[in-house]
Protein backbone atom coordinates (compact mmCIF):
# COMPACT_ATOMS: atom_id res chain seq x y z
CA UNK A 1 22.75 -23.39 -16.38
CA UNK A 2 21.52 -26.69 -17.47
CA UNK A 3 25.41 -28.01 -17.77
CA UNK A 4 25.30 -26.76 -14.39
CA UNK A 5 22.48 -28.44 -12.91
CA UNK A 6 22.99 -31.62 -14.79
CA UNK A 7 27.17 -31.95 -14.08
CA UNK A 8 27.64 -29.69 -11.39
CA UNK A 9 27.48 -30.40 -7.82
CA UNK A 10 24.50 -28.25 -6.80
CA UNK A 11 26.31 -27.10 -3.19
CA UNK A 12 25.10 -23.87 -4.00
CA UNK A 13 22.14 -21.69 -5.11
CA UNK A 14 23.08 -19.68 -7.53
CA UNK A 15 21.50 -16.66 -9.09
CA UNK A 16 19.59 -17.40 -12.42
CA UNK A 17 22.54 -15.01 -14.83
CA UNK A 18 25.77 -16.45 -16.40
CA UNK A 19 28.41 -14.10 -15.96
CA UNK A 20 31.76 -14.13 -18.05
CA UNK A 21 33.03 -10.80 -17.50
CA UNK A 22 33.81 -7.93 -15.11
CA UNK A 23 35.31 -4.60 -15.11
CA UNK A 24 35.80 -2.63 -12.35
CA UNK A 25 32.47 -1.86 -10.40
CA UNK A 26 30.76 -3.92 -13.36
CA UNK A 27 29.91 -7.66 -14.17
CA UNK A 28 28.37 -8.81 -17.50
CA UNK A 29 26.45 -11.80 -18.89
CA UNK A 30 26.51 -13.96 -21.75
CA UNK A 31 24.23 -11.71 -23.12
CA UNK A 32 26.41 -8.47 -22.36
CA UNK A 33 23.54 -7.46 -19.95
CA UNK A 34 25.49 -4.82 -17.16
CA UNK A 35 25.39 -5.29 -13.55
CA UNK A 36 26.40 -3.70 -10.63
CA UNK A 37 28.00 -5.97 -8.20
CA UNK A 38 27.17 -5.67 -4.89
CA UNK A 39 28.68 -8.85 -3.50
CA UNK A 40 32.15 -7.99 -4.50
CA UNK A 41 32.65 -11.79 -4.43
CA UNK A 42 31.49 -11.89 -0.93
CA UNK A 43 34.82 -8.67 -0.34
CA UNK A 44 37.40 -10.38 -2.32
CA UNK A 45 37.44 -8.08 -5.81
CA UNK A 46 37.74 -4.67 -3.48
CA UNK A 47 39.85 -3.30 -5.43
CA UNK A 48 37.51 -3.94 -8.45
CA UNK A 49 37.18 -6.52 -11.29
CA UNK A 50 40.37 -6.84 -13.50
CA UNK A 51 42.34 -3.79 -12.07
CA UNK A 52 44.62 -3.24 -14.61
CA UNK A 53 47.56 -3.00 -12.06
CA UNK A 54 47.05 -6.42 -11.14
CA UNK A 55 46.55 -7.53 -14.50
CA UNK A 56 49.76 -6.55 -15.45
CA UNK A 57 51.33 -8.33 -12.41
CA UNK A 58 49.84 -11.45 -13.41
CA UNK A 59 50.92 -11.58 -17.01
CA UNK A 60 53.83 -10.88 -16.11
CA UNK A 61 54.48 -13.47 -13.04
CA UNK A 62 52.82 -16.64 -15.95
CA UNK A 63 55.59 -15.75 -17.75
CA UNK A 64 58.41 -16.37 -15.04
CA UNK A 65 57.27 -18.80 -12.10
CA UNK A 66 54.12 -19.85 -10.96
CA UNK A 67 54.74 -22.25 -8.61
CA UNK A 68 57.60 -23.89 -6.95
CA UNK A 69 56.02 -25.23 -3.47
CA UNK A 70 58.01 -24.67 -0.22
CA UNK A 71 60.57 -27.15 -0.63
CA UNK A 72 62.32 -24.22 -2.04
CA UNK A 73 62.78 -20.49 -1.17
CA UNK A 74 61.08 -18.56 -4.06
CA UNK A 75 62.04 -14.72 -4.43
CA UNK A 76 58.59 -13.49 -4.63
CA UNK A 77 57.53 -15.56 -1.49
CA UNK A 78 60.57 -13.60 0.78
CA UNK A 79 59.39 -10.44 -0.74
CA UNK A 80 55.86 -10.88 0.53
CA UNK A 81 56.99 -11.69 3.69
CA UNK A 82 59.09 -8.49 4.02
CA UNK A 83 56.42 -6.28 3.02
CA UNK A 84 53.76 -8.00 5.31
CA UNK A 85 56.24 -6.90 8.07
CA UNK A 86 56.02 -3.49 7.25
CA UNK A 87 52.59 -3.39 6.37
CA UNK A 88 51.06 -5.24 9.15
CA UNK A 89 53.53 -4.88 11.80
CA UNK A 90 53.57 -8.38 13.04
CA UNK A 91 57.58 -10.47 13.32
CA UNK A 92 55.96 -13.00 11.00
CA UNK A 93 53.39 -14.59 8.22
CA UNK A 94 52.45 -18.24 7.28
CA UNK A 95 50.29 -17.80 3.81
CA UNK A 96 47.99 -20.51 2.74
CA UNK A 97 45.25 -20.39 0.04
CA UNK A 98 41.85 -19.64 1.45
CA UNK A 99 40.26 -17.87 4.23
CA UNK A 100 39.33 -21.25 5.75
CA UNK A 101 42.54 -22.40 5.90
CA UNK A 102 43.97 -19.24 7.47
CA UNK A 103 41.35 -20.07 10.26
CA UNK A 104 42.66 -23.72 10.51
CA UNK A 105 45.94 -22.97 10.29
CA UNK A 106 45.40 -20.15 13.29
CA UNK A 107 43.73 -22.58 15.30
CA UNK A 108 46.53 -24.92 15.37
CA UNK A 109 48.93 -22.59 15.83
CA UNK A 110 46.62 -21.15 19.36
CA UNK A 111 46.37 -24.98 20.21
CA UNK A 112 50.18 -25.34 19.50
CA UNK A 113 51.09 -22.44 21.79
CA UNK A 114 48.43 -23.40 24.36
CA UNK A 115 50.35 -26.59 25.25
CA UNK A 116 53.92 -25.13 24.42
CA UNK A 117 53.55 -21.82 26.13
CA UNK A 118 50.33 -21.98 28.53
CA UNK A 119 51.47 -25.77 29.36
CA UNK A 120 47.53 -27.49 28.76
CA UNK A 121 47.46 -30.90 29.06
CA UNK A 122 48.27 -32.69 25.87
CA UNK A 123 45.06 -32.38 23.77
CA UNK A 124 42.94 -30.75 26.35
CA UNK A 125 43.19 -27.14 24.54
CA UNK A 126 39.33 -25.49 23.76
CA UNK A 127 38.81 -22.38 21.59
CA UNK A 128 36.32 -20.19 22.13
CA UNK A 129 34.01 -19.39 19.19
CA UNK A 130 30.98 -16.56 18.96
CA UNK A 131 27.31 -18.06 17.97
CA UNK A 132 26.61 -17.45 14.34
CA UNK A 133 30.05 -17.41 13.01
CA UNK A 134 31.16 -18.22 9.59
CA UNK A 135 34.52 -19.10 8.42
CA UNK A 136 34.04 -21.73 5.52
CA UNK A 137 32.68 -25.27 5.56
CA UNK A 138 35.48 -27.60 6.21
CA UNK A 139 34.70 -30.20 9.03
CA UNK A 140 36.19 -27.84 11.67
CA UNK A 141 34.45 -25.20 10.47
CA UNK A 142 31.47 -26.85 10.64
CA UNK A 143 32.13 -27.93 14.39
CA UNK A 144 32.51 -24.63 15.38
CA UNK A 145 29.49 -24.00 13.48
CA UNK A 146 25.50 -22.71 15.06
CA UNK A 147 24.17 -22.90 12.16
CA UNK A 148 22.62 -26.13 11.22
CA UNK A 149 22.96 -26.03 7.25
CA UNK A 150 26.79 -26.17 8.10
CA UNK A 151 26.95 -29.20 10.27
CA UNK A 152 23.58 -31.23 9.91
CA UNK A 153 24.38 -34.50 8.43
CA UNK A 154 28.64 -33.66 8.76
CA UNK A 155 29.44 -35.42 11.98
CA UNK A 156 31.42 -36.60 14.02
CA UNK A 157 32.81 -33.11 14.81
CA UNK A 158 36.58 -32.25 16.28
CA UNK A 159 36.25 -31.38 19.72
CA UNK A 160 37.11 -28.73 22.14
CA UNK A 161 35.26 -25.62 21.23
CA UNK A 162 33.23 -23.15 23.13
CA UNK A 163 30.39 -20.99 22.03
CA UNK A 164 29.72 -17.54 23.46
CA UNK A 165 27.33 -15.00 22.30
CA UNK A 166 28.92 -12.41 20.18
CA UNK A 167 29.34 -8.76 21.70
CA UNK A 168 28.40 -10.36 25.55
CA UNK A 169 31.55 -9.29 27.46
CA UNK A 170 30.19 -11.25 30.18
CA UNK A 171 29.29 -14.60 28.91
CA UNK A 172 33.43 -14.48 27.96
CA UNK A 173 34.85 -13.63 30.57
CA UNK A 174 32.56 -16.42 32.30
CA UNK A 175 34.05 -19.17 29.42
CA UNK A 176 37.58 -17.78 30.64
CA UNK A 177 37.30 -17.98 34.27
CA UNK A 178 35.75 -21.63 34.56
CA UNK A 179 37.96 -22.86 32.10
CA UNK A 180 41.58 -22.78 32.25
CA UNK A 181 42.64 -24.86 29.33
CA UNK A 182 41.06 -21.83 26.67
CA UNK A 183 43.84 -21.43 24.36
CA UNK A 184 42.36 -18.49 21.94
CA UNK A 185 39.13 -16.71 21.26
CA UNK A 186 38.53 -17.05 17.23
CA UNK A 187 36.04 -13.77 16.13
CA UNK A 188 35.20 -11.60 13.53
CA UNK A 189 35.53 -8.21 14.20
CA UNK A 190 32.15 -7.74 11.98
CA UNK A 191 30.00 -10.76 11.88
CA UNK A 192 29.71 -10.95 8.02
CA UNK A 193 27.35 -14.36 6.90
CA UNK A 194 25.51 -13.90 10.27
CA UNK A 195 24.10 -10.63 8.39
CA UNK A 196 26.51 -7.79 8.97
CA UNK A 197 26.50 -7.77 12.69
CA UNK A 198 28.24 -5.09 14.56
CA UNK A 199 29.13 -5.25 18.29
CA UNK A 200 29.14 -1.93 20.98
CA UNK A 201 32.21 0.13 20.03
CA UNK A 202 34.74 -1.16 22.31
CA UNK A 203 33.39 -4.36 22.29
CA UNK A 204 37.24 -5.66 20.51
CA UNK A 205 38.96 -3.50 22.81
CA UNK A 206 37.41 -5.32 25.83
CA UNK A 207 37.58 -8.75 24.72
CA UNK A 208 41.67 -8.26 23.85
CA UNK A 209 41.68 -6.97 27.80
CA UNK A 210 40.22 -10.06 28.84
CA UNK A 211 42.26 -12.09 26.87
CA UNK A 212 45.61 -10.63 28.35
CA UNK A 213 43.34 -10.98 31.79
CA UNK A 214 43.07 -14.82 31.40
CA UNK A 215 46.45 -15.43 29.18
CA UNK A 216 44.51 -16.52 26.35
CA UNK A 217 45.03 -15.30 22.43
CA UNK A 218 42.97 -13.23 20.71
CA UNK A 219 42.53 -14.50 17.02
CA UNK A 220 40.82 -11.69 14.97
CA UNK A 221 39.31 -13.69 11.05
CA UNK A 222 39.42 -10.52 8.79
CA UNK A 223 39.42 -12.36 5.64
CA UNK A 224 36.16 -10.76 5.08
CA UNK A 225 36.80 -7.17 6.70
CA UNK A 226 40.26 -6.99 6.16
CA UNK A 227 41.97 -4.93 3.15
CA UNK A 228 40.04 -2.19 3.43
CA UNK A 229 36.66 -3.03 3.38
CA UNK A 230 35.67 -1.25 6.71
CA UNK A 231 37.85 2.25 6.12
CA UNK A 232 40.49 0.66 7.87
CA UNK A 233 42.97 -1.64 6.61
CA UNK A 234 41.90 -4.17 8.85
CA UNK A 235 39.16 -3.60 11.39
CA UNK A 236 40.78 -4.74 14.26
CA UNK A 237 44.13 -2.61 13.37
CA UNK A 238 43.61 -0.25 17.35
CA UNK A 239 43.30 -3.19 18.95
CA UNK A 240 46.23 -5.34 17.75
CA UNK A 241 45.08 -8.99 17.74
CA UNK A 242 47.15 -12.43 18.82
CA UNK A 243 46.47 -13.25 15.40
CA UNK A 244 44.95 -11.64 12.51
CA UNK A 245 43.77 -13.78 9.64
CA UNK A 246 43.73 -12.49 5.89
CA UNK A 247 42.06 -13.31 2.82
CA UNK A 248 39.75 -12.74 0.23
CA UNK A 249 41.14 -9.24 -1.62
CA UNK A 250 44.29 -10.12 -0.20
CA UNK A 251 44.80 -10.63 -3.83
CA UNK A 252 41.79 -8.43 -5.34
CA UNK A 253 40.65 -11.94 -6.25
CA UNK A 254 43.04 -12.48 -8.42
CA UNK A 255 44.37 -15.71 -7.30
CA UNK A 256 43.34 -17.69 -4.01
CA UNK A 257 45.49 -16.42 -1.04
CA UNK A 258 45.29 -15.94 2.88
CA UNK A 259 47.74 -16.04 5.83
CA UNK A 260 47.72 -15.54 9.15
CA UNK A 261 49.52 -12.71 10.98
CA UNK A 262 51.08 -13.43 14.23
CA UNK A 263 54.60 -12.31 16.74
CA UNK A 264 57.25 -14.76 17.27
CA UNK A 265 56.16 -15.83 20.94
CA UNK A 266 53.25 -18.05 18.70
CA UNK A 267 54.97 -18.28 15.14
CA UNK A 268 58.71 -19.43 16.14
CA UNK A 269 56.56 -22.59 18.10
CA UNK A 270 55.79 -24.26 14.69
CA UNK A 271 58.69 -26.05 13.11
CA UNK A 272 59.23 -27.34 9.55
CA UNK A 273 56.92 -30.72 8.66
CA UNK A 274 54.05 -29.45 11.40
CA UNK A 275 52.07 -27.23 8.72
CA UNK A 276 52.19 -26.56 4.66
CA UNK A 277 50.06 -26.32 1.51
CA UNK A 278 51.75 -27.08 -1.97
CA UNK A 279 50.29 -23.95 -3.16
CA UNK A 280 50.75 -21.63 -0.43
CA UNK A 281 53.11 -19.02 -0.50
CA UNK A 282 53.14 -19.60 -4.90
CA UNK A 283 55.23 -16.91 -6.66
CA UNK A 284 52.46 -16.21 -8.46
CA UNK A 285 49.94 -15.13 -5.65
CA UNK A 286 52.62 -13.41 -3.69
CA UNK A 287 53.64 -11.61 -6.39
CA UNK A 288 50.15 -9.97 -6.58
CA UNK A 289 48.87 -9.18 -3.08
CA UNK A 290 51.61 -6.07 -2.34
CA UNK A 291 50.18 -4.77 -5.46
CA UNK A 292 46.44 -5.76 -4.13
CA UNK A 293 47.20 -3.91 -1.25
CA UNK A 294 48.89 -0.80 -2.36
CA UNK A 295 46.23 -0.33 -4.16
CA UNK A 296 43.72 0.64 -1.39
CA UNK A 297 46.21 2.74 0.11
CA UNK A 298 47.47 4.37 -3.05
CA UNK A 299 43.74 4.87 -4.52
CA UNK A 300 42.46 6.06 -1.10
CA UNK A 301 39.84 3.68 -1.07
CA UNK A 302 39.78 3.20 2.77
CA UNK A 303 38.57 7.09 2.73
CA UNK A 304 36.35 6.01 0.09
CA UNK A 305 34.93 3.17 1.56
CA UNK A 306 34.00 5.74 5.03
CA UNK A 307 32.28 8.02 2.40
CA UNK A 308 30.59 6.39 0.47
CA UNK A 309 29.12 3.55 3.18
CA UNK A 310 27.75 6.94 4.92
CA UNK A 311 25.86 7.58 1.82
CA UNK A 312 24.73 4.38 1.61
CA UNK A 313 23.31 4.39 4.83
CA UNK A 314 22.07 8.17 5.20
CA UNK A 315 19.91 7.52 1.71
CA UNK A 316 18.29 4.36 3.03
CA UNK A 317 17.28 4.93 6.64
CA UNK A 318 14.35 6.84 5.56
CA UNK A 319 13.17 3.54 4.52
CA UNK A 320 13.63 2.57 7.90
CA UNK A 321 12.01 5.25 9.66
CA UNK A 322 8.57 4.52 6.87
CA UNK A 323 8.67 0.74 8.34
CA UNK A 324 9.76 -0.51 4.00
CA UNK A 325 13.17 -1.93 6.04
CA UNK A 326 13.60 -3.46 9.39
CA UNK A 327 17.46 -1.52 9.33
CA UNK A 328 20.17 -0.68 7.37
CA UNK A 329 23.41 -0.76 9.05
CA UNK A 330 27.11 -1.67 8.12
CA UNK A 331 30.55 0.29 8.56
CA UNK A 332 32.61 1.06 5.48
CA UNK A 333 31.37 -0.67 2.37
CA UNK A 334 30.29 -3.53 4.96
CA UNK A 335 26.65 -2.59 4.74
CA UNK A 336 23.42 -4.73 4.53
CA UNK A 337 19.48 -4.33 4.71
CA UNK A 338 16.89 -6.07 5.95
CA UNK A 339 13.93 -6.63 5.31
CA UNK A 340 10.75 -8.25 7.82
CA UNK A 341 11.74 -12.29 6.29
CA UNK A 342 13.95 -13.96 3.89
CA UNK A 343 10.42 -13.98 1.19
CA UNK A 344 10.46 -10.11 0.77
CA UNK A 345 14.28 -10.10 0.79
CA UNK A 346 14.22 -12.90 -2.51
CA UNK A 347 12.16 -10.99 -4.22
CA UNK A 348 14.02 -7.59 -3.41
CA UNK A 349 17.52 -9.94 -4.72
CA UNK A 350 15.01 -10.72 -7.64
CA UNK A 351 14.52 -7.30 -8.66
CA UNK A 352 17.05 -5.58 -8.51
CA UNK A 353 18.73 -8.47 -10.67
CA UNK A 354 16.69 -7.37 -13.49
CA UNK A 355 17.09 -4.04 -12.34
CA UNK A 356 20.90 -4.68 -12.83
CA UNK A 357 22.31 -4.76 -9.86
CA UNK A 358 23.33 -8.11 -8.28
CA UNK A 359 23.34 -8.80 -4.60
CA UNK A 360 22.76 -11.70 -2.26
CA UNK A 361 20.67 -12.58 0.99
CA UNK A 362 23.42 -13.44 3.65
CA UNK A 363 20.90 -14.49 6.44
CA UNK A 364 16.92 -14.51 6.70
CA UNK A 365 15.42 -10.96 5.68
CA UNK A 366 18.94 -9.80 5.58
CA UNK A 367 20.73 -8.52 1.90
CA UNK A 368 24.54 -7.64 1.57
CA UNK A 369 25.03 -4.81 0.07
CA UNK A 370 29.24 -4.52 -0.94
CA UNK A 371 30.35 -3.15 -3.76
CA UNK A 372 34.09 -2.82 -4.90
CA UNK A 373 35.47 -0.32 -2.81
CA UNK A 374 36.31 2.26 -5.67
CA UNK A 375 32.63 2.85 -6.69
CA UNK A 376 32.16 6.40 -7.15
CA UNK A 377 29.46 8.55 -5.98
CA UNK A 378 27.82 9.25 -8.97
CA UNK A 379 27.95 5.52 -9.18
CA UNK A 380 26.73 4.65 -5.68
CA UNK A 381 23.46 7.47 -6.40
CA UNK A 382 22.90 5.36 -9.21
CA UNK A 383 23.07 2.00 -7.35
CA UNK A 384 21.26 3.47 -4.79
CA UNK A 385 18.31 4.49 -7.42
CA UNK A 386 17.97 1.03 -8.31
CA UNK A 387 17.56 -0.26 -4.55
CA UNK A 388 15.07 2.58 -3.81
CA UNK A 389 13.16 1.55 -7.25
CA UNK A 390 13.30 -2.36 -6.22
CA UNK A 391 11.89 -0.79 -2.10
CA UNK A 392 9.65 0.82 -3.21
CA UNK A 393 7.84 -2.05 -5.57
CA UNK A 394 8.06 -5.08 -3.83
CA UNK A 395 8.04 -3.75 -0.58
């Protein structure tokens, strides 16, 4: 830690362990101290640390190609996009690298099709953004950013976004009717940094009905829901976004990867030279997300997920109904707690630390609680021992 603090940019607040290992549901430290890992690298290792399957896939990709870029076709790269067909069911996929750059890369393609297809006025396109989103820190994201520690200090900002409260039907369709040049609403299905925030049921259902109402796309960022982490494959999968964007376990965090989903009304608009990453689309991460995805299917951990988030939550809202937690909620394995203020949820992070079981406040009194989506249930009653141990001391 002291290499750390002394060489190391300190753009984040780390947790007082070194780590060096994982397996499965399990991370270790230097010391060989075991952990539980309830941040799943904030829902990128569902499939679990080091799956053996993916393993495999790696070694055995290093040894052929890694990378090529896109000036070339590259076998594994056509592959990917083939299976993301039938997978997904969208005509087409763009990959990049990180779940930011999916949400770039699908805002330029909604601004793109806004003045190809919608015919805006030459840079006079706006997309609409919910309050208290998070989709990474680069100087759009920050723009289209409420919270302050994202944009405080980061200006200028890029223009032409609007802010809407999440799950307020009305406030949207208010955005959409007094103005026309909305290319695309941009929202997570489950508001994830913001503290595990779920809308009314049909809230996604009703905001794709006004975006056919108003001819304006509907841009669902699952890079944080997606692959399983809800019990569905993707959250949004009955309500069939514009555009979907992926990352995270896209390659059970094997190897930075994300794309963006979309039909060829939006995708055949973009032509070669307009958009590209030297790394995205690499033979080497497309090569390993079919396998990162089979996976959840093959090792039913979308049923998993369903049953084991239930007994997550059915085992903790006692502590809710004695006043210990403000609420537990979550769907899936997308689950948090919280707790009256961000003080009592520290020291709850704290404990159950040494308790070993590592987890991280997302927002104020709030605590994700994740795991890899193949935790068992005599491994979640253990986990859950731990949490009621760490509740029932410090709180």
């Amino acid at each position: 830690m002291m290499m750390d603090k002394m060489h190391g940019a300190q753009n984040y607040k780390s947790l007082p362990v070194i780590l060096n290992r994982g397996k499965g549901l399990f991370l270790y430290d230097i010391h060989n101290n075991q952990y539980y890992d309830f941040v799943s690298a904030f829902s990128s290792v569902n499939q679990g640390h080091a799956h053996p399957q993916l393993v495999n896939v790696m070694q055995e990709q290093c040894e052929k190609l890694t990378l090529c870029s896109r000036a070339f076709y590259n076998e594994n790269l056509c592959k990917f996009f083939g299976y993301m067909n039938k997978r997904f069911g969208y005509d087409k996929c763009l990959p990049m690298n990180t779940g930011v750059e999916g949400g770039e890369t699908a805002i330029k393609l909604a601004r793109l099709w806004g003045y190809k297809s919608k015919n805006i006025e030459e840079n006079k396109a706006e997309i609409v953004v919910a309050k208290n989103n998070f989709w990474g820190r680069t100087i759009t994201a920050c723009s289209s950013s409420t919270d302050p520690t994202c944009y405080t200090h980061f200006g200028p900002f890029v223009p032409g976004f609007h802010f809407v409260e999440y799950d307020n039907l009305c406030a949207l369709e208010t955005l959409f009717k007094n103005h026309p040049n909305i290319a695309a609403y941009m929202v997570e299905p489950i508001q994830g940094e913001a503290g595990i925030k779920i809308p009314d049921e049909n809230y996604l259902l009703n905001v794709k009905y006004l975006c056919n109402k108003y001819n304006v796309l509907l841009i669902c960022d699952e890079v944080q829901t997606g692959i399983g982490r809800t019990g569905k494959i993707t959250a949004s999968k009955d309500v069939r976004p514009d555009m979907v964007v992926l990352g995270k376990a896209l390659s059970g965090g094997m190897m930075p990867i994300s794309c963006v989903l979309a039909d060829n009304h939006i995708m055949e608009l973009i032509e070669p030279g307009t958009h590209g990453s030297t790394f995205g689309g690499n033979s080497l991460a497309t090569a390993i997300a079919p396998t990162a995805i089979e996976i959840v299917y093959s090792e039913n951990l979308m049923k998993n997920a369903l049953i084991q988030g239930r007994l997550f939550r059915e085992t903790l809202l006692p502590y809710v109904e004695e006043g210990k937690l403000k609420d537990v909620r979550g769907v899936g394995l997308l689950n948090a707690i919280e707790l009256e203020n961000s003080q009592k949820a520290e020291k709850v992070v704290e404990k159950c630390m040494h308790n070993g079981l590592l987890t991280k406040v997302t927002k104020n009194g709030t605590i994700r609680m994740c795991p890899p989506l193949t935790i068992s249930e005599f491994h979640m009653k253990k986990s859950l021992d731990i949490i009621k141990y760490v509740l029932n001391t410090v709180v």
